[in-house]
N, C-alpha and C. Protein backbone atom coordinates (compact mmCIF):
# COMPACT_ATOMS: atom_id res chain seq x y z
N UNK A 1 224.20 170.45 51.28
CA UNK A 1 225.63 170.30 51.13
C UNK A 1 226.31 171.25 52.10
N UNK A 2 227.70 170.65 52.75
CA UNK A 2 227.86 171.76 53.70
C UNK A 2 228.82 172.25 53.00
N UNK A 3 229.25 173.60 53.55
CA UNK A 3 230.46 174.55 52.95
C UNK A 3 231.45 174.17 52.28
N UNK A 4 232.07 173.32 53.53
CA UNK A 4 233.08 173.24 53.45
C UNK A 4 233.78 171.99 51.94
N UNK A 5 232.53 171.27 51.57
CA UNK A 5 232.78 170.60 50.44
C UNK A 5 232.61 170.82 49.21
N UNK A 6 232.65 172.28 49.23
CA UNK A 6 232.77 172.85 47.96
C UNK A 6 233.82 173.51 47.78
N UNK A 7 234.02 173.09 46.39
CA UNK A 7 235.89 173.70 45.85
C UNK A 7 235.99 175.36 45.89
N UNK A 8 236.66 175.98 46.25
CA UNK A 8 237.23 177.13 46.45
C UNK A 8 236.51 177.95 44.75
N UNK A 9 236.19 178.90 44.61
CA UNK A 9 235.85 179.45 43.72
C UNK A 9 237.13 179.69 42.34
N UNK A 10 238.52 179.85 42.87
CA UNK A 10 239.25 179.77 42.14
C UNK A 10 240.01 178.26 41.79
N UNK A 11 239.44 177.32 42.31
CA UNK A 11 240.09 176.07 41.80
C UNK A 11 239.02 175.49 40.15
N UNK A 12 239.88 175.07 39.73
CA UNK A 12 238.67 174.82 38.85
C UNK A 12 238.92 173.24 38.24
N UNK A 13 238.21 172.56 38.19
CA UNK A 13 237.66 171.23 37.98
C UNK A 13 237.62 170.90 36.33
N UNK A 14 238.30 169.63 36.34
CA UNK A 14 237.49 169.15 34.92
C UNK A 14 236.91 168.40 34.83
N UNK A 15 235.83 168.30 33.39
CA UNK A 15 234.62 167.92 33.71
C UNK A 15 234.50 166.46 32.75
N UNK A 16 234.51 165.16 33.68
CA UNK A 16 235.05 164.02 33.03
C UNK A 16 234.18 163.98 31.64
N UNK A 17 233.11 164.70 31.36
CA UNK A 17 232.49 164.24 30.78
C UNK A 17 232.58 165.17 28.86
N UNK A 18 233.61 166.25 29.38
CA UNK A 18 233.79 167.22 28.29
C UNK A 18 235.61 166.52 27.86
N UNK A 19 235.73 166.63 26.36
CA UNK A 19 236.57 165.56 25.81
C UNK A 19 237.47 167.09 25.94
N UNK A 20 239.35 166.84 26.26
CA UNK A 20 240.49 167.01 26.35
C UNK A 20 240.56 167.79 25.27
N UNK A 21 240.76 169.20 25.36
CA UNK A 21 241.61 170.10 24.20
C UNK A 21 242.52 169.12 23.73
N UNK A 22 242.26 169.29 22.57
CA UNK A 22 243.25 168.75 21.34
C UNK A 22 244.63 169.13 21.43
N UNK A 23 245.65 168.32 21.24
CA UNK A 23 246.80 168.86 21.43
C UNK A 23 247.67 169.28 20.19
N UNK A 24 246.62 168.97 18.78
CA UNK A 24 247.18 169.51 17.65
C UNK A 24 246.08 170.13 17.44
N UNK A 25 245.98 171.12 16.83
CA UNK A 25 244.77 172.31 15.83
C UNK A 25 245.11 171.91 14.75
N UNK A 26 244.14 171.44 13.72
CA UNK A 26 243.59 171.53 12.43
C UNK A 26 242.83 172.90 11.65
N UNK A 27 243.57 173.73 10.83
CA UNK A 27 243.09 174.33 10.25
C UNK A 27 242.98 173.96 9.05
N UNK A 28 241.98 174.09 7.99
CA UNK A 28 241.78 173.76 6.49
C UNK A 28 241.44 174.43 5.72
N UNK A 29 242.24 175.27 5.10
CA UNK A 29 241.87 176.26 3.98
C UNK A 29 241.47 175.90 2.65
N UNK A 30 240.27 175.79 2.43
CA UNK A 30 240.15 174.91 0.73
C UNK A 30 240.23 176.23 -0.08
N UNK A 31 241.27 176.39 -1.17
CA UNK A 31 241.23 177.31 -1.71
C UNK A 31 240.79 176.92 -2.78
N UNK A 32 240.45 175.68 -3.57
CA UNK A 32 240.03 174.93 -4.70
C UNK A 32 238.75 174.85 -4.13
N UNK A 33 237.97 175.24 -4.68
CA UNK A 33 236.11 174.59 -4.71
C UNK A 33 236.08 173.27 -4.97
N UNK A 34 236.47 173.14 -6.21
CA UNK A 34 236.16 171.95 -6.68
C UNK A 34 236.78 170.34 -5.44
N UNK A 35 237.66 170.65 -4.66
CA UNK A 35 237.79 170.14 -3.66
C UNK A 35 236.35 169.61 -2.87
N UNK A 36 235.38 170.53 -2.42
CA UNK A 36 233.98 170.00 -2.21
C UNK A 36 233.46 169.02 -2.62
N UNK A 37 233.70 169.26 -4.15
CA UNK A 37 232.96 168.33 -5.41
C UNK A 37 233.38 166.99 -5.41
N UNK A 38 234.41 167.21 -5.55
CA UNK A 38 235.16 165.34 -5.30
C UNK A 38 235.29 164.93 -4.19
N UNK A 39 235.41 165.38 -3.41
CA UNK A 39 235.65 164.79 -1.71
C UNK A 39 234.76 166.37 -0.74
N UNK A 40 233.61 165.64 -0.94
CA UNK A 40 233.00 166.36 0.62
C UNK A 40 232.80 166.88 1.29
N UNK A 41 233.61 165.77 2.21
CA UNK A 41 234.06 166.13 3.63
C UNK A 41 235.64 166.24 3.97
N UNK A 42 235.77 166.87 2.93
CA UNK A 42 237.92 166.39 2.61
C UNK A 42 238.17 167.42 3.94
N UNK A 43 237.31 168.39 4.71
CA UNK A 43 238.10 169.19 5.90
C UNK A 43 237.78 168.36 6.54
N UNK A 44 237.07 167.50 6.88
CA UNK A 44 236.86 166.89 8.32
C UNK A 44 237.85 165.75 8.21
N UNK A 45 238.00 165.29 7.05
CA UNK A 45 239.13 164.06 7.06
C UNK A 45 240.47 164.42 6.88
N UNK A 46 240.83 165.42 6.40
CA UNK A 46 241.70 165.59 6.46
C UNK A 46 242.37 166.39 8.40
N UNK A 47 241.52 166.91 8.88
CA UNK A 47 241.86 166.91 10.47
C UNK A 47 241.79 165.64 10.97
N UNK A 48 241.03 164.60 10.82
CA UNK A 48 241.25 163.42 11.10
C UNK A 48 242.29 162.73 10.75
N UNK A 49 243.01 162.87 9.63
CA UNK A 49 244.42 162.29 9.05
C UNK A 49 245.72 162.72 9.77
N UNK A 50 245.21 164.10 10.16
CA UNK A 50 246.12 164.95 10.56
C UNK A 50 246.46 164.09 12.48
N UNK A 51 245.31 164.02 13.10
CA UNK A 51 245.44 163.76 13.99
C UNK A 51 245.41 162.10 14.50
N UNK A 52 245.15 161.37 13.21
CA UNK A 52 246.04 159.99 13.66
C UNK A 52 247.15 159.94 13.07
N UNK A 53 248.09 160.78 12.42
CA UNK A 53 249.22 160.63 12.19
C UNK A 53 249.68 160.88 13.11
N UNK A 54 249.71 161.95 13.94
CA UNK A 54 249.96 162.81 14.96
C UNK A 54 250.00 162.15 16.82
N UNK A 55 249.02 160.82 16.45
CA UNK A 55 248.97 160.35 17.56
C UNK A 55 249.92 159.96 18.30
N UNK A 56 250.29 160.30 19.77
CA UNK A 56 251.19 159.65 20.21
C UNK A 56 252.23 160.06 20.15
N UNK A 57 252.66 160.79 19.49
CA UNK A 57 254.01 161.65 18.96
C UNK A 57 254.17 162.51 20.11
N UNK A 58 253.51 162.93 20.91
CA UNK A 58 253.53 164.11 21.59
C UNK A 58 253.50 166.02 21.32
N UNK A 59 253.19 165.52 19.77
CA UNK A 59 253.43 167.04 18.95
C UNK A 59 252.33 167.98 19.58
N UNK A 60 252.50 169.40 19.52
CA UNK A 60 251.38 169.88 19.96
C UNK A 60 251.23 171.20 18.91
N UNK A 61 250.48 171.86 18.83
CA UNK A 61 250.24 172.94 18.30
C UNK A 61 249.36 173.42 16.73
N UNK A 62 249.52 174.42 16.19
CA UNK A 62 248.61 174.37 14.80
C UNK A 62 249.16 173.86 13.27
N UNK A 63 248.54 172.88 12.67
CA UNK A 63 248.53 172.24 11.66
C UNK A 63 247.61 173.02 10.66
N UNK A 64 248.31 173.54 9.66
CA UNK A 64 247.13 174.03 8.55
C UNK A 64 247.24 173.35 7.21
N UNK A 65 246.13 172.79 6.42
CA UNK A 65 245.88 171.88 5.60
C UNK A 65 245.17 172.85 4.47
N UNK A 66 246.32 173.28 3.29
CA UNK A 66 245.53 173.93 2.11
C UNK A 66 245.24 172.86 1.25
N UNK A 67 244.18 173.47 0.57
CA UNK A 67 243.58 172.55 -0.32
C UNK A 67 243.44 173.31 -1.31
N UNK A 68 244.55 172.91 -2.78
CA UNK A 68 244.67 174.13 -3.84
C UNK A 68 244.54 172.95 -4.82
N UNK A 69 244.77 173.67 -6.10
CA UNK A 69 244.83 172.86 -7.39
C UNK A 69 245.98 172.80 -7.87
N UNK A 70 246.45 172.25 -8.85
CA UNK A 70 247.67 171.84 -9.93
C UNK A 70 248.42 173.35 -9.60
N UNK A 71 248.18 173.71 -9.97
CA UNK A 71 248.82 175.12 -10.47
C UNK A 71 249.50 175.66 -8.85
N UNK A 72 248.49 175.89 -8.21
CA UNK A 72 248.66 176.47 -6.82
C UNK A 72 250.23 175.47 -6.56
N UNK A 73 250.39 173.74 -6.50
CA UNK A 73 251.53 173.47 -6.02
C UNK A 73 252.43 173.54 -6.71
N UNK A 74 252.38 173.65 -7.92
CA UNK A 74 253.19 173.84 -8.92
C UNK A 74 254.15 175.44 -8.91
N UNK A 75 253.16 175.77 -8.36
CA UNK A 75 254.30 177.17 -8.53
C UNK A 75 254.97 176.84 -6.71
N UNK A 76 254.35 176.41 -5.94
CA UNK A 76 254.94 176.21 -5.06
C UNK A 76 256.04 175.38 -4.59
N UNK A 77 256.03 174.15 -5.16
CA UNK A 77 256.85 173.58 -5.56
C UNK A 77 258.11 174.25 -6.34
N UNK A 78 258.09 174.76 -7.29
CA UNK A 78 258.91 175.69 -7.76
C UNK A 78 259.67 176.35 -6.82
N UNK A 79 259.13 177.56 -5.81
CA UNK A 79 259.56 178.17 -5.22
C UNK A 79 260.25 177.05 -3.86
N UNK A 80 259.63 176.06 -3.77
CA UNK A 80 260.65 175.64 -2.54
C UNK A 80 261.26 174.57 -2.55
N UNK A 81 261.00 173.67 -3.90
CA UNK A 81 262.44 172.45 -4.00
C UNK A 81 262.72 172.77 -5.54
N UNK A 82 262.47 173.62 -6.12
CA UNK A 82 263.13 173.82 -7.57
C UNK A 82 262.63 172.96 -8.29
N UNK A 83 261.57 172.66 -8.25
CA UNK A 83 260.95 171.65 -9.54
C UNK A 83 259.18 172.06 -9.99
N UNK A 84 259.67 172.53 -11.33
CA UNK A 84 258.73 173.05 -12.29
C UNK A 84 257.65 172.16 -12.79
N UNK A 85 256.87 171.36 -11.36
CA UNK A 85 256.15 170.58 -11.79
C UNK A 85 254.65 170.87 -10.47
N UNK A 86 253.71 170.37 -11.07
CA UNK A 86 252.44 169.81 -9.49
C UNK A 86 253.12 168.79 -8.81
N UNK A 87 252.13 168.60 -7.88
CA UNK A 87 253.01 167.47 -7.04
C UNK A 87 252.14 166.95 -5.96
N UNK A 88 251.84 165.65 -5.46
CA UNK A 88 250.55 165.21 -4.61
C UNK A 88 250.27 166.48 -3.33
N UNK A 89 251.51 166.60 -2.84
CA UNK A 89 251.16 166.97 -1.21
C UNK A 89 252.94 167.66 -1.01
N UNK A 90 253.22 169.10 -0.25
CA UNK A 90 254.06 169.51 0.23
C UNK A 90 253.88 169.63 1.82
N UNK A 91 255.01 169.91 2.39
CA UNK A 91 255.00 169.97 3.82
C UNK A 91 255.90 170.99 4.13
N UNK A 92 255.35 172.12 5.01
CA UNK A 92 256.39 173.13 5.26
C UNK A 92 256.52 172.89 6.83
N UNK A 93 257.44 172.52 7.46
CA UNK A 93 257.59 172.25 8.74
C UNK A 93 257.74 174.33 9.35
N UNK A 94 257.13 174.41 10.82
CA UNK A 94 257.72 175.49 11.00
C UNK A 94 258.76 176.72 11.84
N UNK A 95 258.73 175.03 12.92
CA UNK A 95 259.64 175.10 13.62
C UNK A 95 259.43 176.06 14.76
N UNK A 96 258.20 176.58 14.92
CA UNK A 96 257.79 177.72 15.44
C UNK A 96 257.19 177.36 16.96
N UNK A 97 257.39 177.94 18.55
CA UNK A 97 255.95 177.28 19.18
C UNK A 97 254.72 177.61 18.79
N UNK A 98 254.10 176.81 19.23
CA UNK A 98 252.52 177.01 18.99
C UNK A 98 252.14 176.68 17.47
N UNK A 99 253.09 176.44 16.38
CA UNK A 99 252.81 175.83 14.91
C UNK A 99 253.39 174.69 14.13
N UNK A 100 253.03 173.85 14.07
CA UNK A 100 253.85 172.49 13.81
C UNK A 100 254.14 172.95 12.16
N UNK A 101 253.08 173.16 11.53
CA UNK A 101 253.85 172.99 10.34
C UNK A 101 252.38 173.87 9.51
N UNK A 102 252.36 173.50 8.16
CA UNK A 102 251.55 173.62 7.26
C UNK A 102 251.42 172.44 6.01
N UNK A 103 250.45 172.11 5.21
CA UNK A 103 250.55 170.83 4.23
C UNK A 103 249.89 171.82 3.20
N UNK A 104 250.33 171.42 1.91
CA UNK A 104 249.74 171.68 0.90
C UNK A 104 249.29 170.14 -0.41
N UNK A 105 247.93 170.26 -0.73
CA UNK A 105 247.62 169.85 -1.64
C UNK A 105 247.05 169.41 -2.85
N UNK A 106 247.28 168.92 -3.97
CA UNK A 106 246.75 169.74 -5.04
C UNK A 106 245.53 168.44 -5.52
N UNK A 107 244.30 168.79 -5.70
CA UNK A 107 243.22 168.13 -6.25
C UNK A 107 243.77 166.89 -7.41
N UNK A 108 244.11 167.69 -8.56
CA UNK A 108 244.39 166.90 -9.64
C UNK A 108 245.16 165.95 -9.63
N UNK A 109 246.26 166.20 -9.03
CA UNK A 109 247.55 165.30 -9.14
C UNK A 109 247.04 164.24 -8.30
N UNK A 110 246.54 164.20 -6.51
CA UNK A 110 245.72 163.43 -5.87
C UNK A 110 244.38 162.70 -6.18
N UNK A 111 243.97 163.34 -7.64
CA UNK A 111 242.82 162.49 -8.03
C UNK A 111 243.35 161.45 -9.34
N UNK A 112 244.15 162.13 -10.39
CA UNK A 112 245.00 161.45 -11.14
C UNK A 112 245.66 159.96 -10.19
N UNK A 113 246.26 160.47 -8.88
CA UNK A 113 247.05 159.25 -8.63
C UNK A 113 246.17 158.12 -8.22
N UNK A 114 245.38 158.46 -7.32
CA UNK A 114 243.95 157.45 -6.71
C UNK A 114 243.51 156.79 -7.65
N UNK A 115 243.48 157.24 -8.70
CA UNK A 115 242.45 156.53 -10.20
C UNK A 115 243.49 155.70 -10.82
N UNK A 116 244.97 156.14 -10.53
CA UNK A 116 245.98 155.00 -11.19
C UNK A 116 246.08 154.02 -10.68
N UNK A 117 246.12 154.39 -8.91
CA UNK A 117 246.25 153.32 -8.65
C UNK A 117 245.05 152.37 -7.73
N UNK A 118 244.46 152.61 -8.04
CA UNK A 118 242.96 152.26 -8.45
C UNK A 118 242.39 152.16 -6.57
N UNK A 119 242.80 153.61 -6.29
CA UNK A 119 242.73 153.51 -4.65
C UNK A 119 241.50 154.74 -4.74
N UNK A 120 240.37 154.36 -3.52
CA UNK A 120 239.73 155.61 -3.31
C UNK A 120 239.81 156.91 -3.00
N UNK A 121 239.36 158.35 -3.55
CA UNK A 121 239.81 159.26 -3.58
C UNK A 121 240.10 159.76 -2.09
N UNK A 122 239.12 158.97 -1.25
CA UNK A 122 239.18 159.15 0.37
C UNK A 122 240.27 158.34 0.82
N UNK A 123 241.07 157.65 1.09
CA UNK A 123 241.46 156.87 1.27
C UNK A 123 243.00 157.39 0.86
N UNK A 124 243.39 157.67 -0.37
CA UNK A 124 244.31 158.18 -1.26
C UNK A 124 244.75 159.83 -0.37
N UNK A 125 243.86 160.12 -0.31
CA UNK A 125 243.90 161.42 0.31
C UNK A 125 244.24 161.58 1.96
N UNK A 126 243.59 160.62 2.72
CA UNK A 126 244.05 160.83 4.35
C UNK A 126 245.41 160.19 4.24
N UNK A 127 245.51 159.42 3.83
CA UNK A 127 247.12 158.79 3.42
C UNK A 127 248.66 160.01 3.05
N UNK A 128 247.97 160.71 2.15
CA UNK A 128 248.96 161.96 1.71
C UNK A 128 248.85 163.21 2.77
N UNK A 129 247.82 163.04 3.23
CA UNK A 129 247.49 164.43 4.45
C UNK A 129 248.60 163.91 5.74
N UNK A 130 248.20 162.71 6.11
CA UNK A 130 249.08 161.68 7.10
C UNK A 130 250.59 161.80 6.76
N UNK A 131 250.62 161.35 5.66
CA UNK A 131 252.36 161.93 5.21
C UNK A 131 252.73 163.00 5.60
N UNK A 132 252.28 164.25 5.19
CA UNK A 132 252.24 165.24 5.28
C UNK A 132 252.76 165.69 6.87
N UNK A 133 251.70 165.37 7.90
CA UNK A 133 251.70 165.60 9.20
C UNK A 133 253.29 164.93 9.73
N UNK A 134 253.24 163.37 8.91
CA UNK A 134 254.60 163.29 9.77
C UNK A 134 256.04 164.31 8.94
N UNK A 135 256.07 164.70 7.90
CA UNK A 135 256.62 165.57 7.76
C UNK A 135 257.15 166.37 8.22
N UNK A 136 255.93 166.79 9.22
CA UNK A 136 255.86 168.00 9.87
C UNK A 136 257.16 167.92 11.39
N UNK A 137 257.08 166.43 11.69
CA UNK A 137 257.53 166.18 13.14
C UNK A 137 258.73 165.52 12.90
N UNK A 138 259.88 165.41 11.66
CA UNK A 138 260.41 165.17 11.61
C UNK A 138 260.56 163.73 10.64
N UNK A 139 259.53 162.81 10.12
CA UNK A 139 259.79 161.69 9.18
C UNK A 139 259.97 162.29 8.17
N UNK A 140 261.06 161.31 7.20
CA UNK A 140 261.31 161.56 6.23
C UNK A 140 261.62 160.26 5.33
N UNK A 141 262.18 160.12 3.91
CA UNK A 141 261.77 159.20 3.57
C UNK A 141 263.04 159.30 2.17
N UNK A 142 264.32 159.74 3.22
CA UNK A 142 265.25 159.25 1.92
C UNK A 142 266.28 158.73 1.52
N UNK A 143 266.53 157.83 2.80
CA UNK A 143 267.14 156.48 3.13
C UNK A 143 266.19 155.70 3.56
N UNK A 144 267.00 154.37 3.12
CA UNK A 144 265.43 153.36 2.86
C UNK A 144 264.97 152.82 4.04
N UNK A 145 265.81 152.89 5.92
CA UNK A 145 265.86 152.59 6.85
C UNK A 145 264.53 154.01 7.64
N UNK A 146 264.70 155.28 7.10
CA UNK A 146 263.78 156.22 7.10
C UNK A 146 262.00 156.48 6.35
N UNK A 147 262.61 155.28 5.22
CA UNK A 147 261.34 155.28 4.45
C UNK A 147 260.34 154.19 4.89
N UNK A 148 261.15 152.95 5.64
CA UNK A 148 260.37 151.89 5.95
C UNK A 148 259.71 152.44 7.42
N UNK A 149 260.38 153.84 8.00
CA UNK A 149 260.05 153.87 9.50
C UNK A 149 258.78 154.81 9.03
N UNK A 150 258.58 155.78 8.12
CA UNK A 150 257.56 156.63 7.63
C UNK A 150 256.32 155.87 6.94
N UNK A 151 256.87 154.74 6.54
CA UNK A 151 255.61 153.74 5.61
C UNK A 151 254.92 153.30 6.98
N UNK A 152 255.92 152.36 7.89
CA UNK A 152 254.92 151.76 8.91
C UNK A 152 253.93 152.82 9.76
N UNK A 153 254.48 154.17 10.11
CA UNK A 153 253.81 155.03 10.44
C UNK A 153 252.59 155.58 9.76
N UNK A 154 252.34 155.56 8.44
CA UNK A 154 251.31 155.80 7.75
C UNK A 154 250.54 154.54 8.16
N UNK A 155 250.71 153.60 7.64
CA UNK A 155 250.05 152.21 7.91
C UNK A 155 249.35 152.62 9.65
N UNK A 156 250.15 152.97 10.52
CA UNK A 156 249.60 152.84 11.92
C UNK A 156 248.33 154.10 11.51
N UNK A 157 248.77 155.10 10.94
CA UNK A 157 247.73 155.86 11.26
C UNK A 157 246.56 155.90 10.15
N UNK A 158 246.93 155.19 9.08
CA UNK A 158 245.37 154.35 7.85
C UNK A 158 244.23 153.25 9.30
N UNK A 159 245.68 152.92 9.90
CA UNK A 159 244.64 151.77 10.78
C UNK A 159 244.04 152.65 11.74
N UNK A 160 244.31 153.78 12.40
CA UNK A 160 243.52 154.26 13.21
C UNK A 160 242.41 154.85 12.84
N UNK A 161 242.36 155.10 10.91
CA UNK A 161 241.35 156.07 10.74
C UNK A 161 240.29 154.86 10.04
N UNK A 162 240.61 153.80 10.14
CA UNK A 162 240.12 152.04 9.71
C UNK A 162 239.80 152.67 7.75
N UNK A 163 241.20 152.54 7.34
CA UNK A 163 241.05 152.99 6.24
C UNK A 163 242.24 152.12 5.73
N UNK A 164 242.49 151.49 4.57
CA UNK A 164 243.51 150.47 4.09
C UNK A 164 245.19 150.88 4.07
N UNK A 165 245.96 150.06 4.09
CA UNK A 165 247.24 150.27 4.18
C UNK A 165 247.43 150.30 2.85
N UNK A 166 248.31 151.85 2.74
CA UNK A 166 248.53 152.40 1.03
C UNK A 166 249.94 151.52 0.95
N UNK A 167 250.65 150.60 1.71
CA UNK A 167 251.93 149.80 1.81
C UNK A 167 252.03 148.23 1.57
N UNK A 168 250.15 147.98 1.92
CA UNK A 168 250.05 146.79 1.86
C UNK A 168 250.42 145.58 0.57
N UNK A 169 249.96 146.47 -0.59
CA UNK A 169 250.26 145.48 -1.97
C UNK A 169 250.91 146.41 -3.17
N UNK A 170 251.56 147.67 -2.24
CA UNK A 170 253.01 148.30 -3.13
C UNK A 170 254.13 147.08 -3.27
N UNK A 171 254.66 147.58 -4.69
CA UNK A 171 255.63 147.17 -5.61
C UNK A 171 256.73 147.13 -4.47
């Protein structure tokens, strides 16, 4: 090879064959054990939920995904919309660079709802994590022109993770 066709020591190359830094970070704090027990692999899917919600949006930065019990959202809930109850999934947007947001969610209430509505606990769960994420970037869901634009968006990102539309045979 002669000299001259080699790149300068300070240029540096990428390597087609090593996959693109992520443009969202998934962190997953399971603070519930029992989270393991019923779902798995709930960190790996839930970064996966995280990042087909996320697709395309252009969002960039760190996403953290707790994984607590009843109690844990319940008091949290409390402290940040005033209601003395659990609750599937919260979203703290953070407005920060470099941090999109944070999700919280609670085992019970997410296993209670899956079993009502007779949806898998996997399935039930990337769905509320997915909510969650668009949360984070601005969907919301409380005009009904906002709620139909946040439903189809879940739906896009159930289909990317080839997991069922939680919209498909709602009331």
């Amino acid at each position: 090879m002669e000299p001259d066709s080699c790149p300068p020591d300070d240029e540096t190359l990428e390597d087609p064959l090593q996959p693109a830094l992520p443009a969202v970070q998934v962190d997953v704090m399971v603070e519930d054990p029992a989270w393991r027990r019923f779902l798995p692999r709930a960190e790996a899917l839930a970064r996966r939920a995280v990042a087909a919600a996320l697709a395309g949006s252009g969002a960039e930065g760190l996403v953290t995904v707790l994984l607590a019990d009843d109690r844990a959202l319940k008091r949290l809930n409390g402290e940040h919309r005033g209601k003395d109850k659990p609750t599937n999934v919260l979203s703290f947007p953070a407005g920060a660079p470099g941090h999109l947001g944070d999700i919280a969610l609670a085992l019970g209430v997410v296993r209670r709802e899956a079993e009502a509505g007779g949806k898998a606990l996997p399935a039930h769960f990337a769905h509320l994590v997915a909510h969650g994420a668009l949360h984070l970037i601005g969907h919301d869901h409380l005009a009904a022109g906002e709620a139909r634009r946040m439903e189809r968006a879940e739906a896009r990102a159930m289909h990317r993770l080839r997991l069922p539309n939680p919209w498909r045979h709602a009331a």
